[in-house]
PDB file of N, CA and C in Angstrom:
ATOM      1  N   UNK A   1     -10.838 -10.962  -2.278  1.00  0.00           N
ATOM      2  CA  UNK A   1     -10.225 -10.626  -3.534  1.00  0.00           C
ATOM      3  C   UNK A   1      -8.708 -10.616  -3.351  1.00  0.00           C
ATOM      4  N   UNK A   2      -7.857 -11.093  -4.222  1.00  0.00           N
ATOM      5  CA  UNK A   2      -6.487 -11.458  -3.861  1.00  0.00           C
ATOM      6  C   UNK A   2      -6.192 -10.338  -5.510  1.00  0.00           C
ATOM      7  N   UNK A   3      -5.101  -9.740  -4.914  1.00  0.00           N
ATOM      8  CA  UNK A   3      -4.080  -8.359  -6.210  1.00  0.00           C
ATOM      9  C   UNK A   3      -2.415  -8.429  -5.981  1.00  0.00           C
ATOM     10  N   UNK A   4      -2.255  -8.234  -6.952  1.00  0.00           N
ATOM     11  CA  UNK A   4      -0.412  -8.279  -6.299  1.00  0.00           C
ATOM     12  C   UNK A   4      -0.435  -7.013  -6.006  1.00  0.00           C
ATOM     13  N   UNK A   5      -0.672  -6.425  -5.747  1.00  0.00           N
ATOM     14  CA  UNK A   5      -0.180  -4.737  -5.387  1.00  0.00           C
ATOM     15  C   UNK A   5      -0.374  -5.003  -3.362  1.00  0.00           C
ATOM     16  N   UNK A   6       0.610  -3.852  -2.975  1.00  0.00           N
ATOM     17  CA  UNK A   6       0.927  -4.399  -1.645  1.00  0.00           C
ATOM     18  C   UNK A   6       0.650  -3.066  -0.913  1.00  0.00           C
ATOM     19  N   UNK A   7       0.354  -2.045  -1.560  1.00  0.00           N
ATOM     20  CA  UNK A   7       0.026  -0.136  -1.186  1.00  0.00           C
ATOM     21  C   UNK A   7      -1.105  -0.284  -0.754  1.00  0.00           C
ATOM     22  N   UNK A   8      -1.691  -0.215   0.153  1.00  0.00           N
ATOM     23  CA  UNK A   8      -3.269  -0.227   0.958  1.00  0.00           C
ATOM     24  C   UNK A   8      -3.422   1.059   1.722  1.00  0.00           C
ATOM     25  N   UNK A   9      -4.736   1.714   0.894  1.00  0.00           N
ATOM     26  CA  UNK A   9      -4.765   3.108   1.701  1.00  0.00           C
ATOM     27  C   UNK A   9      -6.657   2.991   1.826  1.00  0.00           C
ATOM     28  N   UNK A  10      -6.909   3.314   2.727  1.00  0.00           N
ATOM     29  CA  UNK A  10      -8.118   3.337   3.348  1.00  0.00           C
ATOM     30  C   UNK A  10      -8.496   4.802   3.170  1.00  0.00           C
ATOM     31  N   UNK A  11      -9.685   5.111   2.611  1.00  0.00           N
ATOM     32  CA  UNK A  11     -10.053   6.726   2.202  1.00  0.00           C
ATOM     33  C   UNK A  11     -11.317   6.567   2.435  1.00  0.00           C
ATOM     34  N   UNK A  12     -11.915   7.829   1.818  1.00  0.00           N
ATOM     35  CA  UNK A  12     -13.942   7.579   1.685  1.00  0.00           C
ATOM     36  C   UNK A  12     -13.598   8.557   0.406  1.00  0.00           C
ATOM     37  N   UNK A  13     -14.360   8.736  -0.576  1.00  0.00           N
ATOM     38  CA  UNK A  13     -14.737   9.085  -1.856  1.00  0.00           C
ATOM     39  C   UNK A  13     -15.423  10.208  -1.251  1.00  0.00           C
ATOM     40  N   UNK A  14     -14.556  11.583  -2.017  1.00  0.00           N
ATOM     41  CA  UNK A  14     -14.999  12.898  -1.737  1.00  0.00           C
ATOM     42  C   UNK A  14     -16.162  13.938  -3.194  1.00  0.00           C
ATOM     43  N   UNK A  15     -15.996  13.404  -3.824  1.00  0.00           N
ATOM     44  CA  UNK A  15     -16.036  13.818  -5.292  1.00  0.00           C
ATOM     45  C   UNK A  15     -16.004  12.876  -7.008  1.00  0.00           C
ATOM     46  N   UNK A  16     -17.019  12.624  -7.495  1.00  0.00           N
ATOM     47  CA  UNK A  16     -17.391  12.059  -8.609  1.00  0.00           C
ATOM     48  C   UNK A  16     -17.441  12.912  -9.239  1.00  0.00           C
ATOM     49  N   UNK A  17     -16.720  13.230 -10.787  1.00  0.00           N
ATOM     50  CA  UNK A  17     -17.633  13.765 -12.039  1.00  0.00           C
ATOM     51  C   UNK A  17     -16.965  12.430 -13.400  1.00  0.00           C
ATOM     52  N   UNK A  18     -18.623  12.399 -14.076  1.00  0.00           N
ATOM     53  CA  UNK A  18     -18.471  11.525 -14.964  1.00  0.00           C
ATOM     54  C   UNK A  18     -19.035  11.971 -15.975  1.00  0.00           C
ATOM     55  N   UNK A  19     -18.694  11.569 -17.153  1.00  0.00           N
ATOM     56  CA  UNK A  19     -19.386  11.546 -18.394  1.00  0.00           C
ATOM     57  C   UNK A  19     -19.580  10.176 -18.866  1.00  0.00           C
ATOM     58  N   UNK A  20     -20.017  10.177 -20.516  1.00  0.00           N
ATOM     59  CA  UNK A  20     -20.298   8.781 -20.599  1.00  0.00           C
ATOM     60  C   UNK A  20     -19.486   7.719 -20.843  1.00  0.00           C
ATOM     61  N   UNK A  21     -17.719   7.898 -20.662  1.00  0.00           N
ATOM     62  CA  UNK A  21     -17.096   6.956 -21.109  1.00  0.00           C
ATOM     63  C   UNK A  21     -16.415   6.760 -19.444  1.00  0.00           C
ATOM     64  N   UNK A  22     -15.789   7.623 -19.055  1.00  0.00           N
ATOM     65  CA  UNK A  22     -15.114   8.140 -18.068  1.00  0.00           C
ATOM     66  C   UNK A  22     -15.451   9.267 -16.552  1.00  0.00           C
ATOM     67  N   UNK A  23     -14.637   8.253 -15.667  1.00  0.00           N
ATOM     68  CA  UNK A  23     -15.125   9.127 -14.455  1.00  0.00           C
ATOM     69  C   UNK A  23     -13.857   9.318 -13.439  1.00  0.00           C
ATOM     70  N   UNK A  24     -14.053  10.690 -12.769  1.00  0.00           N
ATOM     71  CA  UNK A  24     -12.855  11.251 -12.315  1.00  0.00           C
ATOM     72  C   UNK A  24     -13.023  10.656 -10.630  1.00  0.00           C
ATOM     73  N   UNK A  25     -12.756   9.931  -9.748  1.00  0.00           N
ATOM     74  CA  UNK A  25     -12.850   9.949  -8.361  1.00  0.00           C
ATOM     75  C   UNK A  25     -12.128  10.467  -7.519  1.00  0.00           C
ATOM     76  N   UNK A  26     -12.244  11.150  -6.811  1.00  0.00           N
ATOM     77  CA  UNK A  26     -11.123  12.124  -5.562  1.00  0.00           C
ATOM     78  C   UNK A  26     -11.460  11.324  -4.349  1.00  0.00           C
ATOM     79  N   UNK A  27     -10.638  10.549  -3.631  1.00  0.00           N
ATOM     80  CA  UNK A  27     -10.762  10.099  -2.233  1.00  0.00           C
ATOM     81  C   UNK A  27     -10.076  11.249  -1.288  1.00  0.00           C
ATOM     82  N   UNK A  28     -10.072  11.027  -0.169  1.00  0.00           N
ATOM     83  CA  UNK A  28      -9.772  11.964   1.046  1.00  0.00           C
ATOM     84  C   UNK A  28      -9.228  10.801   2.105  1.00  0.00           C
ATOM     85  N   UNK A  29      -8.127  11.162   2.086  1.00  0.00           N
ATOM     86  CA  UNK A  29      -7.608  10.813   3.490  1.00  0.00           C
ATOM     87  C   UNK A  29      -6.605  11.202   3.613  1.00  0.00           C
ATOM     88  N   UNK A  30      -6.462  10.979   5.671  1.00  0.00           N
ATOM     89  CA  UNK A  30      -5.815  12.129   6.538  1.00  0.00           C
ATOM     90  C   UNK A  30      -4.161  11.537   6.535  1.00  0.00           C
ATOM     91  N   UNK A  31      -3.881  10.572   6.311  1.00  0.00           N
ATOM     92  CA  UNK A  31      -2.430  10.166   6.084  1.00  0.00           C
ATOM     93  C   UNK A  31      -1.797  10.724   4.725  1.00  0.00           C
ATOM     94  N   UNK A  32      -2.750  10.184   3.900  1.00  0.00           N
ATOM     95  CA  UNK A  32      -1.946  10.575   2.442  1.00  0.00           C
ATOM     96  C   UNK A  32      -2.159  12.389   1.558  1.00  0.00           C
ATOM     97  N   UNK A  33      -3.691  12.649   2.393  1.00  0.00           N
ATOM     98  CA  UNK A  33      -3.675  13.604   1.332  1.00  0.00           C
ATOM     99  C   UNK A  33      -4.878  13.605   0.983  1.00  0.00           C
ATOM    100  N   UNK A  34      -5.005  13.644  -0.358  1.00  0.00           N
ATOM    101  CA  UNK A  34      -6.089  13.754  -1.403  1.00  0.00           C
ATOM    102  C   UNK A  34      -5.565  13.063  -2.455  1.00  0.00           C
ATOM    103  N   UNK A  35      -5.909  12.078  -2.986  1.00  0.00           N
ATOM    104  CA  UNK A  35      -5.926  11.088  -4.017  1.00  0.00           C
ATOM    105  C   UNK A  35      -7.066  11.121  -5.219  1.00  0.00           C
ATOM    106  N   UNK A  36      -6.629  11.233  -6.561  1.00  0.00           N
ATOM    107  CA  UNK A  36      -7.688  10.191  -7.460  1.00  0.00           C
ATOM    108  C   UNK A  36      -7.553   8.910  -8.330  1.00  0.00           C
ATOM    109  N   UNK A  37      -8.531   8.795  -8.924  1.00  0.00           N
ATOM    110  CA  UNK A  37      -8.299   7.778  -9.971  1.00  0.00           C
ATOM    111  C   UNK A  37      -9.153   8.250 -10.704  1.00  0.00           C
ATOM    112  N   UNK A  38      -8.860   7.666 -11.894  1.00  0.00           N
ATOM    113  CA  UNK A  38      -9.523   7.969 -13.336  1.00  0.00           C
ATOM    114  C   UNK A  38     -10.245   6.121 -13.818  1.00  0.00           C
ATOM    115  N   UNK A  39     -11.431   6.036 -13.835  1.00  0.00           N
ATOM    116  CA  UNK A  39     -11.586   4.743 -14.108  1.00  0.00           C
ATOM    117  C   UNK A  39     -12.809   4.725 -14.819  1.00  0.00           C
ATOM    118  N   UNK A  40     -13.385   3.589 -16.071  1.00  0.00           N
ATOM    119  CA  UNK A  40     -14.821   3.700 -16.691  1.00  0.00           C
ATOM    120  C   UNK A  40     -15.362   4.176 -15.896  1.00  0.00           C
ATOM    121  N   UNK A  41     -16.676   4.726 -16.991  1.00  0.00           N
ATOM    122  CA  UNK A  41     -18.323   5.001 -15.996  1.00  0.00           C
ATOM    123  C   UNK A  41     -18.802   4.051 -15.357  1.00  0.00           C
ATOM    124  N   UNK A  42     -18.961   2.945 -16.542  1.00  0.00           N
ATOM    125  CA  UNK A  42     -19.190   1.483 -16.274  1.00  0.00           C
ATOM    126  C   UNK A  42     -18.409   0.907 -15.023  1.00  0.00           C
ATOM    127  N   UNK A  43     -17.543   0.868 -14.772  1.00  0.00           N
ATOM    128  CA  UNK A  43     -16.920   0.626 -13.733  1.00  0.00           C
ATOM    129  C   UNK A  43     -17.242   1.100 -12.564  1.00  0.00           C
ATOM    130  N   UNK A  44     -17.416   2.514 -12.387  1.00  0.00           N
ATOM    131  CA  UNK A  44     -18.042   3.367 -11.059  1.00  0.00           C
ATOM    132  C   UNK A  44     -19.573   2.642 -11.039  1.00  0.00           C
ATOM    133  N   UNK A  45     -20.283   2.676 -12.059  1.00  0.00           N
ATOM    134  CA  UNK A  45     -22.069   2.448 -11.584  1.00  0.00           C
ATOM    135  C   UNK A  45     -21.617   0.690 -11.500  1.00  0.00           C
ATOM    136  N   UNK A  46     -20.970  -0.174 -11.960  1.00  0.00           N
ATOM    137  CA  UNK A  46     -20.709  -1.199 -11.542  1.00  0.00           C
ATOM    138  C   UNK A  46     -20.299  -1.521  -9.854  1.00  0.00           C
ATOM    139  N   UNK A  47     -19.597  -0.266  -9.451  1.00  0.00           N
ATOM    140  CA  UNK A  47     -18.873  -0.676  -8.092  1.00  0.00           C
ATOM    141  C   UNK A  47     -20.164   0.317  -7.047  1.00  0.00           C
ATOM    142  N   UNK A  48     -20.903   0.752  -7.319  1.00  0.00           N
ATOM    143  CA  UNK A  48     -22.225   1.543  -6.731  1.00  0.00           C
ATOM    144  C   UNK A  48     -20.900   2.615  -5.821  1.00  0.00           C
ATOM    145  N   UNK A  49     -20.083   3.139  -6.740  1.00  0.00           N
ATOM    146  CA  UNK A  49     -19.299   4.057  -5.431  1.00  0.00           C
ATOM    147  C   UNK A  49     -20.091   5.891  -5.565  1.00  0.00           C
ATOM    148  N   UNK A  50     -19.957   6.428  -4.170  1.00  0.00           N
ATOM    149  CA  UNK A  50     -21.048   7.292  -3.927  1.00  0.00           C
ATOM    150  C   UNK A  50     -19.941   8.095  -3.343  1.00  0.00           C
ATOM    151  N   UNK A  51     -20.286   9.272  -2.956  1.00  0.00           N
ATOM    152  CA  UNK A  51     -19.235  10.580  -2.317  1.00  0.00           C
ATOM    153  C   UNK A  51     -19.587   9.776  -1.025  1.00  0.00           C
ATOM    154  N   UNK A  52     -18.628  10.217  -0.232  1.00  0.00           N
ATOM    155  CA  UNK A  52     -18.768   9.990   1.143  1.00  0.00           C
ATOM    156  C   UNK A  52     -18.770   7.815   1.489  1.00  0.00           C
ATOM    157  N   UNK A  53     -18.382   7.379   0.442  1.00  0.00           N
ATOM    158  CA  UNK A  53     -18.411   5.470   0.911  1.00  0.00           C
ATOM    159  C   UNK A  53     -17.099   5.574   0.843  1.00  0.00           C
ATOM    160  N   UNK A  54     -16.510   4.909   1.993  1.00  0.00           N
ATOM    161  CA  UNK A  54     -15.406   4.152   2.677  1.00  0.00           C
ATOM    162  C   UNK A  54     -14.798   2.936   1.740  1.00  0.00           C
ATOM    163  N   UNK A  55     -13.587   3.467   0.962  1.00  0.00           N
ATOM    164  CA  UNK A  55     -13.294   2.066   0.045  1.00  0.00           C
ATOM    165  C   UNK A  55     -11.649   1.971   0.825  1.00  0.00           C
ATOM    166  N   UNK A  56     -10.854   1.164   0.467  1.00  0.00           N
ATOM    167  CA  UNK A  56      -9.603   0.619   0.017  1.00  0.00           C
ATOM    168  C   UNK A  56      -9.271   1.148  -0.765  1.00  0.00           C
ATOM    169  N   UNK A  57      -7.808   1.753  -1.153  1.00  0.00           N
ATOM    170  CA  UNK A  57      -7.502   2.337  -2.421  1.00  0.00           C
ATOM    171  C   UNK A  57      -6.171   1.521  -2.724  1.00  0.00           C
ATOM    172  N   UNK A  58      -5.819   0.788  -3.814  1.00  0.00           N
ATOM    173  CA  UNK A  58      -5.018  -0.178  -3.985  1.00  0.00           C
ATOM    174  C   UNK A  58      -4.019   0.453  -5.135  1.00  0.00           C
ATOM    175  N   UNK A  59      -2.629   0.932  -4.529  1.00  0.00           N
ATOM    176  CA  UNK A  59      -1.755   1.760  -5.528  1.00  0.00           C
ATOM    177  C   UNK A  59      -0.559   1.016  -6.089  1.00  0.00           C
ATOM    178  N   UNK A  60      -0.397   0.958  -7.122  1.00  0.00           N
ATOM    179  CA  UNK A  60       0.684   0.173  -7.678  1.00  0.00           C
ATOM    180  C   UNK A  60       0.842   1.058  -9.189  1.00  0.00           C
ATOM    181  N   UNK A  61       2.289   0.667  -9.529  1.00  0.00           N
ATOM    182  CA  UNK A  61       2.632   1.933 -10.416  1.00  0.00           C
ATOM    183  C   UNK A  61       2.167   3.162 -10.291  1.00  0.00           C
ATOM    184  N   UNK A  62       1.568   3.447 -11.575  1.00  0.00           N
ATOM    185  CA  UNK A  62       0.699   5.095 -11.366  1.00  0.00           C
ATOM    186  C   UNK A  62      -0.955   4.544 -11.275  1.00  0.00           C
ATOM    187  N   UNK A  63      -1.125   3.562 -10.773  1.00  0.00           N
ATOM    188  CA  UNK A  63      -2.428   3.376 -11.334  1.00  0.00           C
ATOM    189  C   UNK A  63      -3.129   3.391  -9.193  1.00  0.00           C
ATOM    190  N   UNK A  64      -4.343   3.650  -9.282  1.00  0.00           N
ATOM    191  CA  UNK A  64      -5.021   3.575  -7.657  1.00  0.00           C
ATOM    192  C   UNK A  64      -6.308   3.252  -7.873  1.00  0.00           C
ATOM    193  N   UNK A  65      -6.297   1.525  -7.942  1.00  0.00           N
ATOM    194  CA  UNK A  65      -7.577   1.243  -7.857  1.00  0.00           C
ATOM    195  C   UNK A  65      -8.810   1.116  -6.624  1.00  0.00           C
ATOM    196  N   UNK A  66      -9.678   1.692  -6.877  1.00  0.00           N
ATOM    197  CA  UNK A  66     -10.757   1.704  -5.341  1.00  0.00           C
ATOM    198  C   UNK A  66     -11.279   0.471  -5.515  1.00  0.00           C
ATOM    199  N   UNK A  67     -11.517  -0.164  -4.021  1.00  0.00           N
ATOM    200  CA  UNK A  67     -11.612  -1.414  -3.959  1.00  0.00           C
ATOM    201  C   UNK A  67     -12.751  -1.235  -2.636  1.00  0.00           C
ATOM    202  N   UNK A  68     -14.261  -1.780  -3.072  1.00  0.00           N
ATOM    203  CA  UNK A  68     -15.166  -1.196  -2.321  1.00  0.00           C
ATOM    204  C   UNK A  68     -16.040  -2.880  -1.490  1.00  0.00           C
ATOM    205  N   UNK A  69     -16.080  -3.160  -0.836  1.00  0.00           N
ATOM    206  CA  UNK A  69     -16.230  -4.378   0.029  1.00  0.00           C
ATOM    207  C   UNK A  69     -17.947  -4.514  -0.326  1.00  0.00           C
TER     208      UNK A  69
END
């Protein structure tokens, strides 16, 4: 997958809560911190992301998209 964004942070997904439009994700990692993103439901059950899976977190502007292999 090719993105112009050039911020690459490697996390694992600590925390999901969703409803039916929208879902909150909290990643964990030991360089940055604690991170989220806010992204569709559709999008999360599209990307099968689970607490505890190992993604890419791809930051540009205010936005941090998880990027799951």
């Amino acid at each position: 997958m090719k993105y112009g964004a050039r911020n690459r942070i490697t996390a694992k997904v600590s925390s999901i809560k969703s409803d039916q439009v929208m879902s909150l994700v909290k990643f964990e990692n030991v360089k940055a911190g604690e991170m989220s993103s806010v992204l569709t439901t559709e999008s999360l059950q599209a990307m099968g992301l689970l607490v505890g899976d190992q993604v890419e977190l791809i930051i540009k502007a205010i936005h941090v998209l998880p990027v799951k292999d």
